[in-house]
C-alpha atoms as a PDB file:
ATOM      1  CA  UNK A   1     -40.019 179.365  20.176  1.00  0.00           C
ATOM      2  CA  UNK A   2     -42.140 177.286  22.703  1.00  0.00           C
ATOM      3  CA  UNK A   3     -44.609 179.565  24.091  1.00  0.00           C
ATOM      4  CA  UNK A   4     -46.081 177.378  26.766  1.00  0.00           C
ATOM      5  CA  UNK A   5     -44.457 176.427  29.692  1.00  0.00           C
ATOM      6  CA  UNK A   6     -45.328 174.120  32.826  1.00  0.00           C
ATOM      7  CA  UNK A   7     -46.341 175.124  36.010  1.00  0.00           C
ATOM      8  CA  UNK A   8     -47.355 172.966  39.246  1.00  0.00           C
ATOM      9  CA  UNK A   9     -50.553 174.140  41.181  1.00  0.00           C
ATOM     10  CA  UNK A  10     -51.989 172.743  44.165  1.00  0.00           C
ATOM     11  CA  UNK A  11     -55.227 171.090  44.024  1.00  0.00           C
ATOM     12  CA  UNK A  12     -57.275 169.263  46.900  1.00  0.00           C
ATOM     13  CA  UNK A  13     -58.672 166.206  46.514  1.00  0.00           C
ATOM     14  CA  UNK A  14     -62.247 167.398  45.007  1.00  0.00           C
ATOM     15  CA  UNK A  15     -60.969 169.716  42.639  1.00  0.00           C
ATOM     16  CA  UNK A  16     -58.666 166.520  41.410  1.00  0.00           C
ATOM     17  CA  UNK A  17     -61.271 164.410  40.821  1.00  0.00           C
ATOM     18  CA  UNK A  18     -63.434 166.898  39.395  1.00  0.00           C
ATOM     19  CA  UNK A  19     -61.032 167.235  36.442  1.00  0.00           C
ATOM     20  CA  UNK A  20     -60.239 163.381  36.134  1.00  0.00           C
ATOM     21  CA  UNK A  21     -63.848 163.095  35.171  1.00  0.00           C
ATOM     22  CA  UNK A  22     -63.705 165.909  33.046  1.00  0.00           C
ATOM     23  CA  UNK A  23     -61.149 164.050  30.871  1.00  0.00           C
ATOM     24  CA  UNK A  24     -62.111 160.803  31.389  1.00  0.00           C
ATOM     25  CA  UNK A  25     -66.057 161.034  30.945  1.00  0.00           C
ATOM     26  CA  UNK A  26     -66.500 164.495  29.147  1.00  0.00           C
ATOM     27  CA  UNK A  27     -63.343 164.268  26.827  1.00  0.00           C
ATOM     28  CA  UNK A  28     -62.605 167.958  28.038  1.00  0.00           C
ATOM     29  CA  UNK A  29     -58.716 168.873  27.097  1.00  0.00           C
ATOM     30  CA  UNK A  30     -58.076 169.995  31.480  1.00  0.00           C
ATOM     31  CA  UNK A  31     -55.471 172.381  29.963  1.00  0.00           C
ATOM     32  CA  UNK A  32     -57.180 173.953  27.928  1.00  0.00           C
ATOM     33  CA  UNK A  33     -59.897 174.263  30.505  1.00  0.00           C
ATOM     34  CA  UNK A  34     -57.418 175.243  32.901  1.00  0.00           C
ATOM     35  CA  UNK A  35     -55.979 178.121  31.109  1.00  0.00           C
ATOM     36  CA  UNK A  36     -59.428 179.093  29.861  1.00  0.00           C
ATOM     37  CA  UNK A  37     -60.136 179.383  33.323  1.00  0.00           C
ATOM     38  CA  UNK A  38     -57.499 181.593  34.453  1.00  0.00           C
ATOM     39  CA  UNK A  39     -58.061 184.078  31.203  1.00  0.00           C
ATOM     40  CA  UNK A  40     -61.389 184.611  32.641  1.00  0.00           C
ATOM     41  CA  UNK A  41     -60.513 184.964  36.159  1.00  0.00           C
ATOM     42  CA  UNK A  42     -57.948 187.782  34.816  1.00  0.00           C
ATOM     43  CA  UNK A  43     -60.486 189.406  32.462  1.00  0.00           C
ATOM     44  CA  UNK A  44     -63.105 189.342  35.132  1.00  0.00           C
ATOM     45  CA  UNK A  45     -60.463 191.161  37.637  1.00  0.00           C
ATOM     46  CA  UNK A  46     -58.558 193.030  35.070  1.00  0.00           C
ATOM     47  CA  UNK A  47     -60.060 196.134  36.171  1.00  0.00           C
ATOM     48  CA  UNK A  48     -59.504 195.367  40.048  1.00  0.00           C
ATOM     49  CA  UNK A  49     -55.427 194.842  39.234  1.00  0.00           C
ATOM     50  CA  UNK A  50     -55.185 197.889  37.301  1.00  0.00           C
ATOM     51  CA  UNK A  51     -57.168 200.126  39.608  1.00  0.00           C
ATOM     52  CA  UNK A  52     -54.760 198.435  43.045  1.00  0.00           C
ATOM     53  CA  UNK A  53     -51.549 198.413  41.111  1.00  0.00           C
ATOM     54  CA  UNK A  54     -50.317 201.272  39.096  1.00  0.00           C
ATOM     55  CA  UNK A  55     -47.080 200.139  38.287  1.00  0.00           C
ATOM     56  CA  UNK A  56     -48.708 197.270  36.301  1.00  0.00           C
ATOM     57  CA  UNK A  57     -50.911 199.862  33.997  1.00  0.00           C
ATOM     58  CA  UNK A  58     -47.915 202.159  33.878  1.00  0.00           C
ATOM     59  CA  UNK A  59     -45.303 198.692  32.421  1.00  0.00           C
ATOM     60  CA  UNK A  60     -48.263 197.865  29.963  1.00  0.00           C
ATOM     61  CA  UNK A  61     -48.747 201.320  29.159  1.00  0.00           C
ATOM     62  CA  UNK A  62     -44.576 201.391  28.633  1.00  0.00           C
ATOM     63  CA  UNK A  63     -44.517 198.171  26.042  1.00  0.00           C
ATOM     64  CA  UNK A  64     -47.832 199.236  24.283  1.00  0.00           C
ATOM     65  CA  UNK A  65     -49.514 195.641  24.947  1.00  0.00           C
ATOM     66  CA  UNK A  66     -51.739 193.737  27.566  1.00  0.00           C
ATOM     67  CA  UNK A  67     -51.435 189.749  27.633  1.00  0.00           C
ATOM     68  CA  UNK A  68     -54.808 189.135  28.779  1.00  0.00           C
END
């Protein structure tokens, strides 16, 4: 079971660059930064998304489990 799949995001032309030299100079895996990234963004707002939208907490409340 493949539990990844690929997505396309827009980027401007800074935020491209920026992660070219994060791979190229740094040796940084960007997807793993990337998705590092977003798990933070969603455990910083976590709160925010279950206080605005209660048919969120009430489906993770229904299968027992939160993904983030």
């Amino acid at each position: 079971m493949k539990l990844t799949k690929n997505h396309k995001f827009r980027t401007d032309e800074i935020q491209k660059q920026t992660l070219i030299v994060l791979d190229e100079k740094y040796k940084i895996n960007v997807s793993n930064f990337i998705r590092q990234a977003i798990a933070e963004k969603l455990e910083r707002e976590k709160e925010t998304i279950f206080k605005n939208y209660k048919e969120v907490q009430c489906y993770f409340k229904k299968i027992n489990e939160c993904p983030f």
